[in-house]
Protein backbone atom coordinates (compact mmCIF):
# COMPACT_ATOMS: atom_id res chain seq x y z
CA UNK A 1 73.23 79.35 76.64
CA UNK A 2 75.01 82.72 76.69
CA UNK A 3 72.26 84.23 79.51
CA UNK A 4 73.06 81.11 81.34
CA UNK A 5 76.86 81.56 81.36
CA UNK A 6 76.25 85.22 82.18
CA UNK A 7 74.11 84.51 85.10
CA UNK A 8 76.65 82.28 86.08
CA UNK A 9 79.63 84.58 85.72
CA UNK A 10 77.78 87.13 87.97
CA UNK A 11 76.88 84.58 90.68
CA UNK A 12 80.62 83.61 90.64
CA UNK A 13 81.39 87.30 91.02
CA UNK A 14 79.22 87.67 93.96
CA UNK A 15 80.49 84.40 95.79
CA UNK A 16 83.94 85.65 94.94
CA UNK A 17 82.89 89.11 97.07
CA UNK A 18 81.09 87.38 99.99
CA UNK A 19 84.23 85.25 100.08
CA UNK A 20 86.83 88.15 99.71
CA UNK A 21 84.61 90.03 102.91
CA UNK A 22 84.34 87.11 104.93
CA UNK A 23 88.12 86.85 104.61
CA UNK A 24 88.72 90.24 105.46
CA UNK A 25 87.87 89.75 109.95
CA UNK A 26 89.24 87.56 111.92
CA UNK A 27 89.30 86.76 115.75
CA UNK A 28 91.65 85.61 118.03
CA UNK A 29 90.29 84.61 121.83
CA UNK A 30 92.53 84.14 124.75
CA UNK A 31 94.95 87.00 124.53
CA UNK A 32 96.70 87.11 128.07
CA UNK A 33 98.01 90.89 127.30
CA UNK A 34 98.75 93.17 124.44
CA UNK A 35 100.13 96.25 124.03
CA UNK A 36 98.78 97.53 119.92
CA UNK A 37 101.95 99.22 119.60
CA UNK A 38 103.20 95.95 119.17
CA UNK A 39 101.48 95.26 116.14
CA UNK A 40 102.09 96.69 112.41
CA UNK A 41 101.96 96.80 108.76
CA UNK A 42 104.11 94.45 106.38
CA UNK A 43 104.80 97.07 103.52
CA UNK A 44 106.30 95.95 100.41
CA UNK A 45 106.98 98.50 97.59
CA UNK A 46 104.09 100.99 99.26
CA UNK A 47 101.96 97.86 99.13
CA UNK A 48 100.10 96.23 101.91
CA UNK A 49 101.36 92.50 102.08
CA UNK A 50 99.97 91.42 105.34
CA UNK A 51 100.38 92.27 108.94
CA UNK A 52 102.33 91.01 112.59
CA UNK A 53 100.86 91.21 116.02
CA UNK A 54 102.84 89.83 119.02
CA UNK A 55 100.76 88.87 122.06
CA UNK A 56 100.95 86.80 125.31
CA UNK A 57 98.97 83.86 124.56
CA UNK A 58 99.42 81.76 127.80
CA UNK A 59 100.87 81.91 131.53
CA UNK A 60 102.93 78.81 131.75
CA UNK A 61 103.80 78.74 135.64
CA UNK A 62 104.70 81.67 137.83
CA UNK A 63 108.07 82.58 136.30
CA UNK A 64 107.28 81.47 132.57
CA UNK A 65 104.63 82.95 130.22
CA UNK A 66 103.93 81.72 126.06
CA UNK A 67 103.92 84.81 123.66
CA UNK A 68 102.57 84.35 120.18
CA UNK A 69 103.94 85.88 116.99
CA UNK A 70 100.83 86.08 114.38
CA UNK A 71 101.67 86.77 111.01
CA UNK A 72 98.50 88.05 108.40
CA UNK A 73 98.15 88.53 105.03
CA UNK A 74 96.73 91.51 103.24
CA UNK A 75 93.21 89.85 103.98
CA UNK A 76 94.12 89.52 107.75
CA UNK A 77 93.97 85.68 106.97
CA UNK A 78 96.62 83.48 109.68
CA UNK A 79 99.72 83.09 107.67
CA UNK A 80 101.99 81.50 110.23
CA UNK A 81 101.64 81.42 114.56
CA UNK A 82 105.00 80.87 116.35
CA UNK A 83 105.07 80.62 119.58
CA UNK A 84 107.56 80.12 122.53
CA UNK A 85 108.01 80.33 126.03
CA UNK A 86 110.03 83.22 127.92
CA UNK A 87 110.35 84.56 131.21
CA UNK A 88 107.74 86.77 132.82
CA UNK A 89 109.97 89.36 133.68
CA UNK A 90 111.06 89.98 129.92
CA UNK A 91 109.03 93.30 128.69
CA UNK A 92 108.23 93.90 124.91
CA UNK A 93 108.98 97.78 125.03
CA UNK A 94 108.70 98.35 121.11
CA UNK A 95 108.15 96.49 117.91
CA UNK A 96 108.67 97.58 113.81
CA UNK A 97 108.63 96.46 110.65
CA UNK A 98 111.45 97.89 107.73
CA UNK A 99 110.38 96.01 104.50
CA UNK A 100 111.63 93.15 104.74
CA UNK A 101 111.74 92.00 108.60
CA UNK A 102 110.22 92.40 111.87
CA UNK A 103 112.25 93.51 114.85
CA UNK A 104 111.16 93.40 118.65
CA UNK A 105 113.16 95.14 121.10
CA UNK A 106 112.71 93.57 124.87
CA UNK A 107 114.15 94.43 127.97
CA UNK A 108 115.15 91.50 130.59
CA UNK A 109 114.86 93.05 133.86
CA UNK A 110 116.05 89.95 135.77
CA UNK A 111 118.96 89.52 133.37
CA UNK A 112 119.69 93.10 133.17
CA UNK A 113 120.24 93.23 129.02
CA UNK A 114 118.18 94.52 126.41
CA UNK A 115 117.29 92.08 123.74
CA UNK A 116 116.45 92.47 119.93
CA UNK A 117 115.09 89.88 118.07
CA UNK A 118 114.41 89.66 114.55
CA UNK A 119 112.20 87.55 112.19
CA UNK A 120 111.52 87.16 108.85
CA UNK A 121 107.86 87.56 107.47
CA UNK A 122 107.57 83.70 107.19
CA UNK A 123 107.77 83.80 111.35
CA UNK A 124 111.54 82.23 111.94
CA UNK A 125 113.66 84.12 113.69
CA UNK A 126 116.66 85.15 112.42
CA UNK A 127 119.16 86.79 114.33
CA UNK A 128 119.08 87.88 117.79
CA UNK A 129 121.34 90.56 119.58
CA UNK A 130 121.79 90.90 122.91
CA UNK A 131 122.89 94.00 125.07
CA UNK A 132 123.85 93.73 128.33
CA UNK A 133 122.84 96.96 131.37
CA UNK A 134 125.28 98.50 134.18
CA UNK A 135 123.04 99.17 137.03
CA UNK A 136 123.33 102.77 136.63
CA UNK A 137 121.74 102.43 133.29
CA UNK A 138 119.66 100.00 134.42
CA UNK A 139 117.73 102.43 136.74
CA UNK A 140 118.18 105.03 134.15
CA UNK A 141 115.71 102.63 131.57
CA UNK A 142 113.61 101.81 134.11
CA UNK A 143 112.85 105.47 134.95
CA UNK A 144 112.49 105.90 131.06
CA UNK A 145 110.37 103.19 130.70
CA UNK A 146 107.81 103.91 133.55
CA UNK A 147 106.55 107.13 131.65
CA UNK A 148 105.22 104.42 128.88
CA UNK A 149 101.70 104.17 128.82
CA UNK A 150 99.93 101.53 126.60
CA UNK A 151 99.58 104.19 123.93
CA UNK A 152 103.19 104.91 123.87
CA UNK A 153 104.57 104.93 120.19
CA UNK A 154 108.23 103.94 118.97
CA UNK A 155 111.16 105.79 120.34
CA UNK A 156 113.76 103.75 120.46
CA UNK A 157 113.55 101.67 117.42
CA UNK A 158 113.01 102.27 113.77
CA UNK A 159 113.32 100.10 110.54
CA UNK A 160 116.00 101.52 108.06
CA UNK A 161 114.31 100.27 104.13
CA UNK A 162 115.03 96.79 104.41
CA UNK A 163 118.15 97.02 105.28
CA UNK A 164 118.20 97.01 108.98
CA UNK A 165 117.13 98.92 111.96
CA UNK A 166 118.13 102.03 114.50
CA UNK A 167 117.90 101.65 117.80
CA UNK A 168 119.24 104.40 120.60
CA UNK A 169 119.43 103.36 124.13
CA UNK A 170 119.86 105.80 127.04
CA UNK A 171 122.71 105.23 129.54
CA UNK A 172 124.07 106.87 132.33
CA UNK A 173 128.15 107.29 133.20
CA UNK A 174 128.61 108.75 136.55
CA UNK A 175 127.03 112.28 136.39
CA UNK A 176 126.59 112.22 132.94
CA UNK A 177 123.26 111.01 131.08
CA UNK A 178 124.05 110.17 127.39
CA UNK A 179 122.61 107.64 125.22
CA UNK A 180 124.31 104.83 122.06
CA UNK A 181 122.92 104.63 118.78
CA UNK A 182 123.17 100.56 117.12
CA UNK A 183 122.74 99.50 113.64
CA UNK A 184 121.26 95.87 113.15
CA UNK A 185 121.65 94.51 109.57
CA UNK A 186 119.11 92.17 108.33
CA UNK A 187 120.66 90.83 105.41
CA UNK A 188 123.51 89.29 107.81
CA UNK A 189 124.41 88.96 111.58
CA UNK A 190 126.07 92.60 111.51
CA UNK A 191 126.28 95.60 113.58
CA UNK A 192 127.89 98.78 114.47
CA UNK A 193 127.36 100.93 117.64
CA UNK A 194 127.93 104.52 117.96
CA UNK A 195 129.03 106.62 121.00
CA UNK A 196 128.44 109.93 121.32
CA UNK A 197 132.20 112.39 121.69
CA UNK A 198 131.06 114.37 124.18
CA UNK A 199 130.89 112.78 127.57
CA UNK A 200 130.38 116.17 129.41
CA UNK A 201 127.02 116.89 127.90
CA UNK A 202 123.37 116.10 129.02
CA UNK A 203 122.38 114.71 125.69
CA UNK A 204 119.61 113.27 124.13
CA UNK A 205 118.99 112.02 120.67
CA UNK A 206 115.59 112.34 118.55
CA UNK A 207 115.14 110.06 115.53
CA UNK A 208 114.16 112.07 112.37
CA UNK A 209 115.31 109.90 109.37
CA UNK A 210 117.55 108.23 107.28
CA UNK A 211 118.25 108.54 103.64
CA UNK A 212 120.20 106.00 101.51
CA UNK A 213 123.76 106.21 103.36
CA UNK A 214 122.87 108.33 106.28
CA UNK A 215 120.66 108.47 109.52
CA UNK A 216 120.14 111.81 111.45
CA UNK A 217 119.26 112.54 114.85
CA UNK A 218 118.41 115.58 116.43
CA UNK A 219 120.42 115.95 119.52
CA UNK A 220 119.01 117.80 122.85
CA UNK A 221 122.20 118.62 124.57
CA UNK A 222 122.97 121.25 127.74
CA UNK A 223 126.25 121.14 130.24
CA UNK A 224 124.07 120.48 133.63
CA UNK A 225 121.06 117.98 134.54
CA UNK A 226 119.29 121.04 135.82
CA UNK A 227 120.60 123.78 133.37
CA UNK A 228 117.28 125.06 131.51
CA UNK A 229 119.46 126.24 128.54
CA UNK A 230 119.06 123.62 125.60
CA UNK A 231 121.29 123.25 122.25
CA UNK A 232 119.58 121.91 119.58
CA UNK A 233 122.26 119.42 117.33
CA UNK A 234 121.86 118.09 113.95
CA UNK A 235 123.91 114.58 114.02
CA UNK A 236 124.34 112.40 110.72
CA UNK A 237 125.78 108.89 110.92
CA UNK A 238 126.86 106.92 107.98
CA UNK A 239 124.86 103.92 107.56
CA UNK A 240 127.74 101.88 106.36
CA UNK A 241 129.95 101.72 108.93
CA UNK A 242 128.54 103.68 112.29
CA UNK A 243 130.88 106.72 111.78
CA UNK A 244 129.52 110.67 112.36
CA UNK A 245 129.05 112.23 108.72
CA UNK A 246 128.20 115.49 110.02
CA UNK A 247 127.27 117.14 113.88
CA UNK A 248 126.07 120.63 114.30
CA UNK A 249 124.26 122.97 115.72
CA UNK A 250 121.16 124.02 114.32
CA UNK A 251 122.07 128.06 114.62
CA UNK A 252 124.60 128.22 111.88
CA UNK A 253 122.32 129.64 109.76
CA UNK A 254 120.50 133.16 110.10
CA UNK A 255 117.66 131.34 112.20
CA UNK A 256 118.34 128.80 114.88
CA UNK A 257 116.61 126.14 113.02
CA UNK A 258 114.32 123.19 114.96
CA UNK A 259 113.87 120.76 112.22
CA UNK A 260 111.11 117.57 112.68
CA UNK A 261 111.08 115.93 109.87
CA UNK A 262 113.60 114.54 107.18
CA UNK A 263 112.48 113.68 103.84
CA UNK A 264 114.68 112.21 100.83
CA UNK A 265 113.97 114.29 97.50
CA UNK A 266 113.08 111.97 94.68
CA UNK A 267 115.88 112.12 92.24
CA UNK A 268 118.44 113.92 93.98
CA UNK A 269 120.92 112.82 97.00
CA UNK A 270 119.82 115.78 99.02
CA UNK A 271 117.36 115.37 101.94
CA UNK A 272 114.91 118.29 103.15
CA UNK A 273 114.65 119.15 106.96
CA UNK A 274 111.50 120.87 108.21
CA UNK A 275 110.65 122.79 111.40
CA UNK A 276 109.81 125.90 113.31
CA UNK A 277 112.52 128.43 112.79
CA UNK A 278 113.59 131.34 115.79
CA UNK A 279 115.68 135.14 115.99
CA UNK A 280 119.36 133.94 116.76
CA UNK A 281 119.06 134.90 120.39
CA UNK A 282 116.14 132.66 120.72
CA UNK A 283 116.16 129.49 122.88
CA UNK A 284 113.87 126.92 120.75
CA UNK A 285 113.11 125.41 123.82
CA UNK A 286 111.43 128.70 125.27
CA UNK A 287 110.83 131.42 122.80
CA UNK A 288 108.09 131.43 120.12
CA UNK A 289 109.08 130.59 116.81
CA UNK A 290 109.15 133.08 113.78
CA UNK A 291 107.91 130.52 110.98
CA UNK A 292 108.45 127.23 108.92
CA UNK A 293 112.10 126.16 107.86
CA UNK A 294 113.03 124.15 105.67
CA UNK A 295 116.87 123.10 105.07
CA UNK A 296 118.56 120.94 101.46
CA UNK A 297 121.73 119.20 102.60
CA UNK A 298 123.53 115.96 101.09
CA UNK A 299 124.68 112.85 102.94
CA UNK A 300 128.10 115.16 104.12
CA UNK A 301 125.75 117.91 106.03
CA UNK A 302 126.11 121.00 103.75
CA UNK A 303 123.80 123.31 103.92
CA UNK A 304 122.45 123.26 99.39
CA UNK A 305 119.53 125.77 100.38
CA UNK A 306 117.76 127.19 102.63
CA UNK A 307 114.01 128.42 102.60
CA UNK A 308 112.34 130.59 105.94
CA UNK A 309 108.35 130.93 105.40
CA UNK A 310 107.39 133.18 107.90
CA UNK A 311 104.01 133.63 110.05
CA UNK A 312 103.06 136.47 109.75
CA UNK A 313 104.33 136.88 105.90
CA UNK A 314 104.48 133.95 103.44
CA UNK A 315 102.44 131.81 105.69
CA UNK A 316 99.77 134.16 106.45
CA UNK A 317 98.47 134.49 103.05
CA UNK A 318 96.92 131.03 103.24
CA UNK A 319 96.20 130.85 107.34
CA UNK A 320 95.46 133.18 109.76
CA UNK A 321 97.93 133.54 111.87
CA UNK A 322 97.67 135.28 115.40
CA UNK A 323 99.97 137.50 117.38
CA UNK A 324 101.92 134.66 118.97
CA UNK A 325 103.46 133.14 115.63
CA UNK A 326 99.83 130.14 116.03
CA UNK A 327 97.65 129.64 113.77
CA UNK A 328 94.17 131.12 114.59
CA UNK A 329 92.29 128.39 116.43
CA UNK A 330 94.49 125.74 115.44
CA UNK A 331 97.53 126.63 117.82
CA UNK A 332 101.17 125.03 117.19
CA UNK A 333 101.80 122.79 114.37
CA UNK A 334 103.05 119.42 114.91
CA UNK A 335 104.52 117.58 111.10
CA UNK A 336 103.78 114.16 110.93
CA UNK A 337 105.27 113.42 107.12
CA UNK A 338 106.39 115.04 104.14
CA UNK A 339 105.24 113.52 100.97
CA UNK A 340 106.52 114.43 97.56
CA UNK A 341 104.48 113.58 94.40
CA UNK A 342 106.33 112.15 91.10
CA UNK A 343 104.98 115.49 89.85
CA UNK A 344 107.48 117.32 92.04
CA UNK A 345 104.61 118.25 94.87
CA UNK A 346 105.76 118.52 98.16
CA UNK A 347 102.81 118.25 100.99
CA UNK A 348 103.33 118.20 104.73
CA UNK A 349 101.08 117.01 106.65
CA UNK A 350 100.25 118.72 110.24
CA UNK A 351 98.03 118.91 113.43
CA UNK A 352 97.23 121.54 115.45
CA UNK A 353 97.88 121.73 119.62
CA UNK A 354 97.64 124.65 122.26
CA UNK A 355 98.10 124.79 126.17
CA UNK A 356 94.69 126.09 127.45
CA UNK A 357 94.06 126.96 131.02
CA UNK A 358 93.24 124.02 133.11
CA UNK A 359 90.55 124.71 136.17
CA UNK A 360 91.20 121.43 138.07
CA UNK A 361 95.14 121.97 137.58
CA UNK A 362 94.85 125.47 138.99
CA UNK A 363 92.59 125.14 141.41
CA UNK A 364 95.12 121.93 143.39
CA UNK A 365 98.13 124.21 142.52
CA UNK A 366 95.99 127.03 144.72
CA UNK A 367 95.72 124.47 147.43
CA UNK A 368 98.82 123.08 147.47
CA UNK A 369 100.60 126.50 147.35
CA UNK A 370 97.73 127.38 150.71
CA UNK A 371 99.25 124.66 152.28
CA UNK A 372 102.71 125.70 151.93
CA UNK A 373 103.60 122.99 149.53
CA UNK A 374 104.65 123.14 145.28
CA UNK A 375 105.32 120.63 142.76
CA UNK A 376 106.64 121.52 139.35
CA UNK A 377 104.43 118.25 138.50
CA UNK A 378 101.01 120.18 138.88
CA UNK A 379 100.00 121.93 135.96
CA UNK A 380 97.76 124.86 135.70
CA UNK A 381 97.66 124.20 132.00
CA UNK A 382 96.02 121.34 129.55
CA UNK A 383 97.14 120.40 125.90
CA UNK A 384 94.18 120.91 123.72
CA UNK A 385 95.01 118.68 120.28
CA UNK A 386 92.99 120.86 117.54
CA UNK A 387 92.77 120.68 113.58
CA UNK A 388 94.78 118.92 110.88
CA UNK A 389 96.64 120.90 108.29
CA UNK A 390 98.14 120.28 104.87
CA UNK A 391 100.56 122.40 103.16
CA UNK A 392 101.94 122.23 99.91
CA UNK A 393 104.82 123.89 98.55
CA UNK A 394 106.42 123.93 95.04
CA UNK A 395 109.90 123.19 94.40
CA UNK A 396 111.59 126.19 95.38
CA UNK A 397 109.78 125.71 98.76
CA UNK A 398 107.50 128.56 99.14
CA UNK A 399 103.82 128.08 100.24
CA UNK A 400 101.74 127.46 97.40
CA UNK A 401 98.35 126.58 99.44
CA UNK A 402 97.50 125.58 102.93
CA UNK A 403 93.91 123.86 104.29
CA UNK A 404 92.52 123.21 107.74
CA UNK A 405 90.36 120.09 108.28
CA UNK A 406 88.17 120.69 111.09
CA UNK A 407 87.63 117.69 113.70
CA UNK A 408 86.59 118.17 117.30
CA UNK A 409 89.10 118.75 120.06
CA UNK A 410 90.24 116.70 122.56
CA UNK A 411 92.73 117.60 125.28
CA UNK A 412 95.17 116.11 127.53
CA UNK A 413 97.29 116.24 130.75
CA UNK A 414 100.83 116.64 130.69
CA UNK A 415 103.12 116.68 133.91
CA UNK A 416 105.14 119.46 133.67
CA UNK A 417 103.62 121.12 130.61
CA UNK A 418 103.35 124.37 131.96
CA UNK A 419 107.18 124.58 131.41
CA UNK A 420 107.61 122.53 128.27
CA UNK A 421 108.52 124.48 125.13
CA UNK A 422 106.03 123.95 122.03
CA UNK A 423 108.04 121.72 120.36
CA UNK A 424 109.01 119.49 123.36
CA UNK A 425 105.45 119.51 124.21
CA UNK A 426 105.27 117.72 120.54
CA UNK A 427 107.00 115.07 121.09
CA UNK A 428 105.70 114.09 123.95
CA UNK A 429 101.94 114.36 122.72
CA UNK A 430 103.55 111.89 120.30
CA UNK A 431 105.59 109.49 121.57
CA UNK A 432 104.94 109.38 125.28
CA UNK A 433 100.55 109.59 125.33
CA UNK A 434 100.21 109.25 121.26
CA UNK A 435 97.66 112.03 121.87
CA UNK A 436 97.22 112.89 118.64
CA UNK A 437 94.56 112.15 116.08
CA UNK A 438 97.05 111.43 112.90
CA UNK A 439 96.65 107.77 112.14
CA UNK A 440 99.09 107.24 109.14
CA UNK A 441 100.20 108.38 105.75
CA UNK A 442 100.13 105.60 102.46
CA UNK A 443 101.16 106.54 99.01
CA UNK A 444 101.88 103.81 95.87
CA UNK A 445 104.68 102.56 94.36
CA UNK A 446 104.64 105.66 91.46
CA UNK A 447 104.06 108.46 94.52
CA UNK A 448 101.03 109.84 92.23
CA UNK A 449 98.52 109.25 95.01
CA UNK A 450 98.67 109.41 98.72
CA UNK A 451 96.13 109.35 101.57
CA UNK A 452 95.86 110.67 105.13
CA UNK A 453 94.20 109.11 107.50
CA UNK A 454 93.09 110.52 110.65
CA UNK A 455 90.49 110.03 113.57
CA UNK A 456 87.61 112.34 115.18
CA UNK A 457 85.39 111.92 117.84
CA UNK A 458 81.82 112.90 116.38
CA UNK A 459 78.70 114.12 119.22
CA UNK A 460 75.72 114.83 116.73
CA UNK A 461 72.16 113.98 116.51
CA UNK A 462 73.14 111.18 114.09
CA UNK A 463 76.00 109.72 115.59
CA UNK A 464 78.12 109.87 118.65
CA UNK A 465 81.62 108.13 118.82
CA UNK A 466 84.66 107.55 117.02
CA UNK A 467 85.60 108.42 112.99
CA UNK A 468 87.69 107.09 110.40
CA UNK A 469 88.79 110.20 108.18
CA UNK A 470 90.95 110.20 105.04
CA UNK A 471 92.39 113.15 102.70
CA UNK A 472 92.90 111.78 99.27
CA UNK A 473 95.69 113.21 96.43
CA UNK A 474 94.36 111.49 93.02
CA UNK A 475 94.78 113.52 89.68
CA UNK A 476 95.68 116.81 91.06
CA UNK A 477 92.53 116.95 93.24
CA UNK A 478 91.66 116.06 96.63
CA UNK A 479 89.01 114.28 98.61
CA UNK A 480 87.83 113.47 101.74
CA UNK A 481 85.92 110.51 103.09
CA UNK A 482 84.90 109.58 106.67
CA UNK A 483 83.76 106.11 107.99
CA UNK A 484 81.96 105.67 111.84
CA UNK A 485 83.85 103.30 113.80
CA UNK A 486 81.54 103.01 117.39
CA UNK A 487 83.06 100.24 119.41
CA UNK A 488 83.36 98.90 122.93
CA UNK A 489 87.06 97.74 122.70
CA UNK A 490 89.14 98.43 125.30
CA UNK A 491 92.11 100.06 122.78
CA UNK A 492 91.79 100.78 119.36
CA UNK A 493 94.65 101.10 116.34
CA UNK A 494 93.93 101.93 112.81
CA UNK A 495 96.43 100.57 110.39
CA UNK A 496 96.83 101.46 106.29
CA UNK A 497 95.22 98.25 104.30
CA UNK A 498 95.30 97.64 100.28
CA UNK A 499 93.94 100.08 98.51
CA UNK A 500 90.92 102.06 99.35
CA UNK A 501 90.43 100.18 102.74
CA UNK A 502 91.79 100.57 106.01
CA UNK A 503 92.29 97.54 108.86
CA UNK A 504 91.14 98.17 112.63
CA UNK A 505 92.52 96.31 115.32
CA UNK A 506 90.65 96.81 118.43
CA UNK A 507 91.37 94.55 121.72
CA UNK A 508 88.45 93.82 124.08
CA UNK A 509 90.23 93.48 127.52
CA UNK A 510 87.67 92.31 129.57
CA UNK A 511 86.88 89.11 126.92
CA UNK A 512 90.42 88.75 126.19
CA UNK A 513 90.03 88.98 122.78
CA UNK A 514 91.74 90.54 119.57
CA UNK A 515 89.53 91.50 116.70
CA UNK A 516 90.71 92.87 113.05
CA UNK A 517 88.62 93.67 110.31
CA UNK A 518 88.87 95.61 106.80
CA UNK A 519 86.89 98.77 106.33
CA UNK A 520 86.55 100.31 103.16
CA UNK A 521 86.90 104.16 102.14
CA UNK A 522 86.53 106.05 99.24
């Protein structure tokens, strides 16, 4: 009797598993278009809860189109479809989730306004703002918009906890091209909108963070639209109420200071700034930089501490570093996310890029300059995106270790990059082509674990095509795992899934179909 129940315990256990795999693909046929951007996590105390993807699902007549909103579970089971009908000329430029709801930014050419609508993760919406375009600004978003590719990553709109979301919008006032900064609260049909006090500069905002009262920007600024001297701004903006906390330059220091990132410090009010650091004469849009900063302030901008790890000193003891302030082989590094352990850790998490000489850029700017013509939009140049890199620090902020993960390179055209500076170049490997490998970063709910994952393009004997790679933080040691992921989809995105797994959404454009499946990893 007891072998019997055993036996039968185990075959339950096995149905259980074919069940929980079967559960974990799905299909979905008849996708008019889709842009992957526009699809996402739902993240609930660190943990996977399910996923959103928001598609065209029909052509209704020539003016009208029906766009799906598909909401998953963990298992990438249907949870809820809604659908509705729109006009063809609305546009569905970005789309995030901020723990609690889902917000999709539009743009209504026809009606000239931008739209953001948001829903709750049982698929009704829930509040919808709506913000109407001069036809200055109009053109202005236009011209913004047609450097999106279908890679294109957020830029515009980013999910605050769950508290609401940040969205900047760039407008234009006569001469002057300057941008607004909304807050959208989820919790109730509230918002604030700030304007930036300087009307005379050229300005441009970058989102870096928010902490729990305070959002900051950094803010590209210079006096003329074809001045090629740049001030880099640090700009803080109470969360509350849509006032400035703090705006300043990023030279008060003894470095002018580039930060990237903005991290929160478990335990503490502060938040850290990271970035390349410069000489005080320096232009950080221009010069090479001296080393890594890294910046404590509080929600009121003070400067708490300040910590400069240079090249070719503190850094260099754990990289080689070459002549030109790069990493040997690995170039410029880009941060992606700081991640701080409960153990008082702090890792950031990198990728290498370089400008290499391009053969087919040089050889048209030859001809074109033969012919008697130049365009600053031919580049002798290409962006080669190299190796990722992980460095940890302790908690005074010095450089405790540093390791390289080799992948293949793969490189990339950029108009204009011969005259971008390395960090410019950055962001728009990120944001405009999403040219680089880095796929995401997932801890849990007690930060003692976290895992990178990252993808490589493979040309061996074995294999040739795409990989799934993760760097794992368990116990004080890490590990690395790496799955094969050959397909013949037309676009590919690789999202974080419940633990030890990893979803990929792939879209096969010719078929018109979405697929989504659960991969494991160790």
């Amino acid at each position: 009797m007891k072998k019997q129940a055993t036996l039968a315990m185990l075959i339950a256990l096995l149905l259980l598993q074919q069940i929980s795999f079967a559960q974990s693909k799905l299909s979905i046929d008849n996708i008019k278009s889709v842009y992957l951007r526009n699809s996402g996590p739902i993240i609930e105390a660190e943990e996977i809860k399910g996923y959103f993807l928001f598609y065209q699902s029909d052509k209704i007549d020539k003016n009208t189109n029906e766009y799906t909103l598909q909401i998953l579970d963990e298992n990438v089971n249907k949870v809820k479809s809604i659908k509705f009908t729109d006009s063809k000329y609305i546009q569905l430029i970005e789309s995030t989730y901020n723990g609690s709801d889902i917000m999709f930014m539009f743009y209504d050419s026809d009606q000239k306004l931008l739209d953001y609508r948001t829903y709750g993760v049982d698929g009704k919406q829930k509040n919808s703002y709506q913000q109407p375009i001069d036809k200055k600004s109009k053109a202005y978003i236009e011209q913004v918009l047609a450097a999106n590719t279908e890679e294109t990553q957020n830029k515009s709109i980013f999910g605050i906890g769950n508290r609401g979301f940040i969205t900047t919008t760039p407008l234009r006032e006569g001469r002057q091209y300057t941008y607004e900064v909304h807050f959208y609260q989820t919790d109730k049909k509230s918002q604030w909108t700030y304007n930036p006090e300087d009307p005379e500069k050229i300005a441009s905002p970058q989102f870096l963070g928010y902490t729990d009262s305070v959002v900051v920007f950094q803010v590209m600024k210079r006096a003329k639209l074809m001045s090629n001297k740049n001030e880099a701004w640090l700009l803080g903006i109470y969360l509350h109420n849509g006032k400035k906390a703090f705006e300043f330059e990023t030279n008060i220091e003894k470095f002018n200071f580039f930060p990237m990132n903005v991290a929160s410090l478990r335990n503490t009010d502060n938040f850290m700034l990271m970035g390349p650091y410069f000489d005080k004469e320096d232009n950080v849009l221009k010069d090479k930089s001296k080393g890594l900063g890294v910046w404590i302030l509080n929600n009121q901008g003070k400067i708490t501490n300040a910590k400069y790890n240079s090249w070719d000193g503190d850094i260099s003891k754990h990289l080689k570093i070459d002549s030109r302030g790069r990493v040997d082989d690995l170039g410029y590094i880009f941060f992606h996310r700081i991640l701080q352990t409960n153990d008082g850790k702090i890792f950031a998490i990198g990728e290498g890029y370089k400008r290499v000489a391009d053969a087919v850029g040089i050889g048209i700017t030859a001809l074109s300059a033969m012919a008697g013509g130049y365009s600053s939009s031919n580049s002798t140049t290409k962006i080669k995106i190299t190796d990722m890199v992980m460095m940890q620090f302790d908690n005074k902020f010095d450089v405790v270790n540093a390791q390289i993960y080799d992948k293949n390179s793969n490189s990339m055209n950029l108009m204009g990059g011969d005259f971008m500076s390395a960090q410019l170049l950055a962001y728009q490997i990120k944001y405009v082509y999403n040219g680089f490998d880095y796929a995401f970063s997932q801890t849990d709910k007690a930060h003692s674990t976290f895992v990178v994952g990252y993808t490589d393009y493979v040309r061996s004997k074995d294999y040739k095509g795409l990989t799934f790679n993760s760097i794992s933080y368990y116990n004080n040691n890490i590990t690395t795992d790496k799955i094969n992921l050959k397909t013949s989809s037309s676009s590919m995105r690789i999202l974080p899934a419940k633990t030890g797994s990893v979803m990929i959404l792939e879209y096969f454009k010719k078929d018109k179909r979405l697929d989504m499946h659960i991969e494991k990893v160790n």
